[in-house]
Protein backbone atom coordinates (compact mmCIF):
# COMPACT_ATOMS: atom_id res chain seq x y z
CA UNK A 1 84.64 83.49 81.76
CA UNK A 2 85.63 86.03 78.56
CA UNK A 3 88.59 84.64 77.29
CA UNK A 4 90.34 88.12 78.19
CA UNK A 5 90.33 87.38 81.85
CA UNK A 6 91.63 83.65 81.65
CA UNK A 7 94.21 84.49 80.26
CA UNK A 8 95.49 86.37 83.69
CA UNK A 9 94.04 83.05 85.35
CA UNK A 10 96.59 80.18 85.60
CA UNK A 11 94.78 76.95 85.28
CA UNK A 12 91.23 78.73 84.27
CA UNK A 13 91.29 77.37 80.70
CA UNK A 14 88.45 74.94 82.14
CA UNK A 15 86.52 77.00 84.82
CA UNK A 16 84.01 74.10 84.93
CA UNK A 17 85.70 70.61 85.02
CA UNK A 18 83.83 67.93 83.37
CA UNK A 19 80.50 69.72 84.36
CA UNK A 20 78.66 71.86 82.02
CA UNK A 21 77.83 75.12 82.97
CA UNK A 22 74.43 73.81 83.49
CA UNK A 23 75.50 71.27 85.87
CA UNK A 24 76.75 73.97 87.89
CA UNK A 25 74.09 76.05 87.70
CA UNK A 26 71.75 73.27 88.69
CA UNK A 27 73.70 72.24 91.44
CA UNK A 28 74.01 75.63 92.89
CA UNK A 29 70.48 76.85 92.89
CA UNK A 30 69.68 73.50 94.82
CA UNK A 31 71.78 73.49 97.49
CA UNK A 32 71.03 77.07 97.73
CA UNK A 33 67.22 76.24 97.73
CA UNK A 34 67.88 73.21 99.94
CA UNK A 35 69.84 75.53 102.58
CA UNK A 36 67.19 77.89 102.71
CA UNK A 37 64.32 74.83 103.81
CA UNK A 38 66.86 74.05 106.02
CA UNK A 39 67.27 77.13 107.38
CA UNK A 40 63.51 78.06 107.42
CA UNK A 41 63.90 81.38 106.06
CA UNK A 42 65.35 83.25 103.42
CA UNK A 43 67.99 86.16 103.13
CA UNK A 44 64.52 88.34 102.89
CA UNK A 45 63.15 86.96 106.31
CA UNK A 46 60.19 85.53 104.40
CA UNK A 47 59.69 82.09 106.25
CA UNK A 48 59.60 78.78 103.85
CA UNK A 49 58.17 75.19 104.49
CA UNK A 50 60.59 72.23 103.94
CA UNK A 51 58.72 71.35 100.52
CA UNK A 52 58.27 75.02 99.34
CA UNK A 53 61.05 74.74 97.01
CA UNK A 54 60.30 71.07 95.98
CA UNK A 55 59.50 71.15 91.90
CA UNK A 56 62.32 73.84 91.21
CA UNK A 57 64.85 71.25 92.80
CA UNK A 58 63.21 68.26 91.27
CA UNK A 59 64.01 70.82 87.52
CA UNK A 60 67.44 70.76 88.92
CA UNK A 61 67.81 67.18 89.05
CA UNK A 62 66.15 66.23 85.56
CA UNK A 63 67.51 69.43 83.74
CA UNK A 64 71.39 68.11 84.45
CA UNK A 65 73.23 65.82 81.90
CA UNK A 66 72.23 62.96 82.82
CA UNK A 67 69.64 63.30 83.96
CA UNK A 68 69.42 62.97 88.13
CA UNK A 69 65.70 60.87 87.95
CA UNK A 70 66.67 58.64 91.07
CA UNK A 71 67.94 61.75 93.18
CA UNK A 72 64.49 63.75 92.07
CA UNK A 73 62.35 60.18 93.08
CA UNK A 74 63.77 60.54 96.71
CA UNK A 75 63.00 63.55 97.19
CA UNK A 76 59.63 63.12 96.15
CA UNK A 77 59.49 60.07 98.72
CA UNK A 78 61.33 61.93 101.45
CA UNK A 79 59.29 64.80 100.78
CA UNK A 80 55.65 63.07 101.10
CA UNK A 81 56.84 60.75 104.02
CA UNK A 82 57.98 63.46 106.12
CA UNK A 83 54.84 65.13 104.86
CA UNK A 84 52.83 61.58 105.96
CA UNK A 85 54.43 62.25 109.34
CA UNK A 86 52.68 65.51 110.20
CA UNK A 87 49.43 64.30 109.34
CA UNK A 88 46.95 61.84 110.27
CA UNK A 89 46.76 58.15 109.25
CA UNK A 90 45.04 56.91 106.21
CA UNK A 91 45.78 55.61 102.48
CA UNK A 92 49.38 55.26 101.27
CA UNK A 93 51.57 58.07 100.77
CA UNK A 94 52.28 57.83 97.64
CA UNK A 95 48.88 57.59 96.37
CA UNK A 96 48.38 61.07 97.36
CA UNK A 97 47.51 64.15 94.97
CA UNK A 98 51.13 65.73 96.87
CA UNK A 99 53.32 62.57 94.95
CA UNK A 100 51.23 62.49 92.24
CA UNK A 101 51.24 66.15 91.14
CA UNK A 102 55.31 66.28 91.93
CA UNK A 103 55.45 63.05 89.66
CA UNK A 104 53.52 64.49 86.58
CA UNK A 105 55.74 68.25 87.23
CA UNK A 106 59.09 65.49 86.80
CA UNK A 107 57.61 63.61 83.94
CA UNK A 108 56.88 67.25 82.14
CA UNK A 109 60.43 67.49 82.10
CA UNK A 110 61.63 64.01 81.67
CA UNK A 111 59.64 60.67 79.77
CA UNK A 112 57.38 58.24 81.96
CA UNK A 113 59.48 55.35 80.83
CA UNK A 114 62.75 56.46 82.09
CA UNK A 115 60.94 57.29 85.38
CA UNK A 116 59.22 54.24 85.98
CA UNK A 117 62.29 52.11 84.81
CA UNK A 118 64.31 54.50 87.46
CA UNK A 119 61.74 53.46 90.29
CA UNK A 120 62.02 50.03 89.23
CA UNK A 121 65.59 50.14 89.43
CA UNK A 122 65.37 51.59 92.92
CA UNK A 123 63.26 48.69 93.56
CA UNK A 124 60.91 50.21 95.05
CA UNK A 125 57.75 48.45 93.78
CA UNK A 126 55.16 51.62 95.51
CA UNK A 127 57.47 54.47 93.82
CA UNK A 128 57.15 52.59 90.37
CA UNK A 129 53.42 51.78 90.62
CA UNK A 130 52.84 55.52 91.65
CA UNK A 131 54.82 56.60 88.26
CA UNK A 132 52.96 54.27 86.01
CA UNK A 133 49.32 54.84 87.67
CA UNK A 134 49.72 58.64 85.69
CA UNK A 135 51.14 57.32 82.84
CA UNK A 136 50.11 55.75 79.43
CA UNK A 137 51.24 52.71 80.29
CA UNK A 138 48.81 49.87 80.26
CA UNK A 139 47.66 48.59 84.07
CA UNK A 140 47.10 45.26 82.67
CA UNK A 141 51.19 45.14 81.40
CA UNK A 142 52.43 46.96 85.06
CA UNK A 143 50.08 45.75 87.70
CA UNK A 144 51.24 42.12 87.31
CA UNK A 145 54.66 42.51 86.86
CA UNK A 146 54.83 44.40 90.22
CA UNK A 147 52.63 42.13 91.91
CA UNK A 148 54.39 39.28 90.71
CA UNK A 149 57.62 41.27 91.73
CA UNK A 150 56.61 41.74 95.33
CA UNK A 151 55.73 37.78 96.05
CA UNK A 152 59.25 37.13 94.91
CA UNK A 153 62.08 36.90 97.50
CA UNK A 154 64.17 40.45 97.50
CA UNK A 155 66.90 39.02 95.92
CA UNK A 156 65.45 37.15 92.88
CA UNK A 157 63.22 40.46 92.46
CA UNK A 158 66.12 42.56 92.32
CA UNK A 159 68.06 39.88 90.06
CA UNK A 160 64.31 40.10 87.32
CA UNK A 161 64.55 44.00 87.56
CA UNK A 162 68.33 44.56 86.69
CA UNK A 163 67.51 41.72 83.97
CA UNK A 164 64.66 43.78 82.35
CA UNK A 165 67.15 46.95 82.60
CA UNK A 166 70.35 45.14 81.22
CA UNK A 167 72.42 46.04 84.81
CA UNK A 168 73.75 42.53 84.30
CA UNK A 169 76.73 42.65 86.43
CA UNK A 170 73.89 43.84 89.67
CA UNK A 171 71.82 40.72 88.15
CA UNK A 172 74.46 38.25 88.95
CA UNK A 173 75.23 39.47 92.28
CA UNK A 174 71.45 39.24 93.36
CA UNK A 175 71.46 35.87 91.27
CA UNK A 176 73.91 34.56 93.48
CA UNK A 177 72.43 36.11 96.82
CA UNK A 178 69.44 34.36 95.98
CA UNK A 179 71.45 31.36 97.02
CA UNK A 180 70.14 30.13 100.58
CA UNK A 181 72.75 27.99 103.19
CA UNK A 182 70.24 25.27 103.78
CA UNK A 183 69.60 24.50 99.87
CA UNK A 184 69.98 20.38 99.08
CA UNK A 185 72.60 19.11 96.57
CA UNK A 186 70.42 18.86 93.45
CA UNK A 187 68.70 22.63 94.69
CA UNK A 188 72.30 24.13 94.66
CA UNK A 189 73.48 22.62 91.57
CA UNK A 190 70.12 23.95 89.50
CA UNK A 191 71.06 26.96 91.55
CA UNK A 192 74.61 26.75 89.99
CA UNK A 193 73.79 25.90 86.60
CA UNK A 194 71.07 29.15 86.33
CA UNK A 195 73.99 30.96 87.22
CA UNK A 196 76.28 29.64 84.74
CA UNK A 197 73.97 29.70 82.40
CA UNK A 198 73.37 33.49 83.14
CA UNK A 199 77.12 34.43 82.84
């Protein structure tokens, strides 16, 4: 806004809040695009696909400040499973040239690391292997840690992920979920002490 006009404006010294004007921008264009999926047609009449719009939303999300990598990653997910729905059985959804292409288009605009760390942090072990499978990360440093993340119980795998991604105060919660009711003496004390010992 020119300075001219805010100056007739009471309270318009900050038009935008904490957001940037890029925030805002961003924002707009995708609930506009997300309204017009919705809606199944745009102000034109041309008819649209719930997807059509799906890689200039997922710019929207990794273009803001911060970056929004977990919002873009399900999207992606919701995207291919609804997607998944419509068509016939077979490999996993997120194995398929749809997730994979949308997942390269995210990682043009952000960095493989902070995407895979993002699916990790989601824990969601599927959305992080599908990430690192197009990356230049090594499959002998990923494919273990996931696998070795999935035979884990949920909360101990939760409590090793927010470990490897310093969310410490997350990684005591899970530590202490971990916890089970029917645990003997000596169990909950070790069970104690590795949470002491965390703190």
């Amino acid at each position: 806004v020119p300075s001219w006009i805010r100056q007739g404006i009471p309270g318009a010294t900050n038009v935008y809040g904490d957001d940037s004007k890029v925030n805002v921008v961003c924002r707009k264009m995708r609930e506009l695009m997300l309204s017009v999926e919705k809606d199944g047609i745009t102000s034109s009449g041309k008819a649209v696909e719930k997807g059509h719009f799906l890689l200039p939303i997922l710019s929207t999300f990794a273009k803001e400040s911060p970056p929004k990598v977990e919002e873009a990653l399900s999207l992606i997910k919701d995207s291919a499973l609804s997607a998944k729905a419509n068509q016939s059985k077979g490999k996993s959804v997120l194995i398929s040239e749809y997730v994979q292409s949308s997942i390269q288009y995210l990682a043009f605009l952000s960095d493989y690391e902070l995407i895979f760390n993002t699916a990790l942090g989601m824990y969601d072990f599927d959305l992080a292997k599908a990430v690192a499978r197009h990356s230049q990360m090594d499959p002998k440093v990923y494919l273990p840690m996931l696998k070795r993340l999935r035979e884990l119980p949920i909360s101990l795998a939760c409590f090793d992920v927010d470990v490897k991604l310093k969310r410490f105060e997350s990684a005591l919660r899970h530590l202490v979920a971990s916890s089970s009711y029917n645990e003997t003496d000596e169990e909950m004390a070790n069970h104690t002490n590795k949470c002491m010992s965390f703190i």
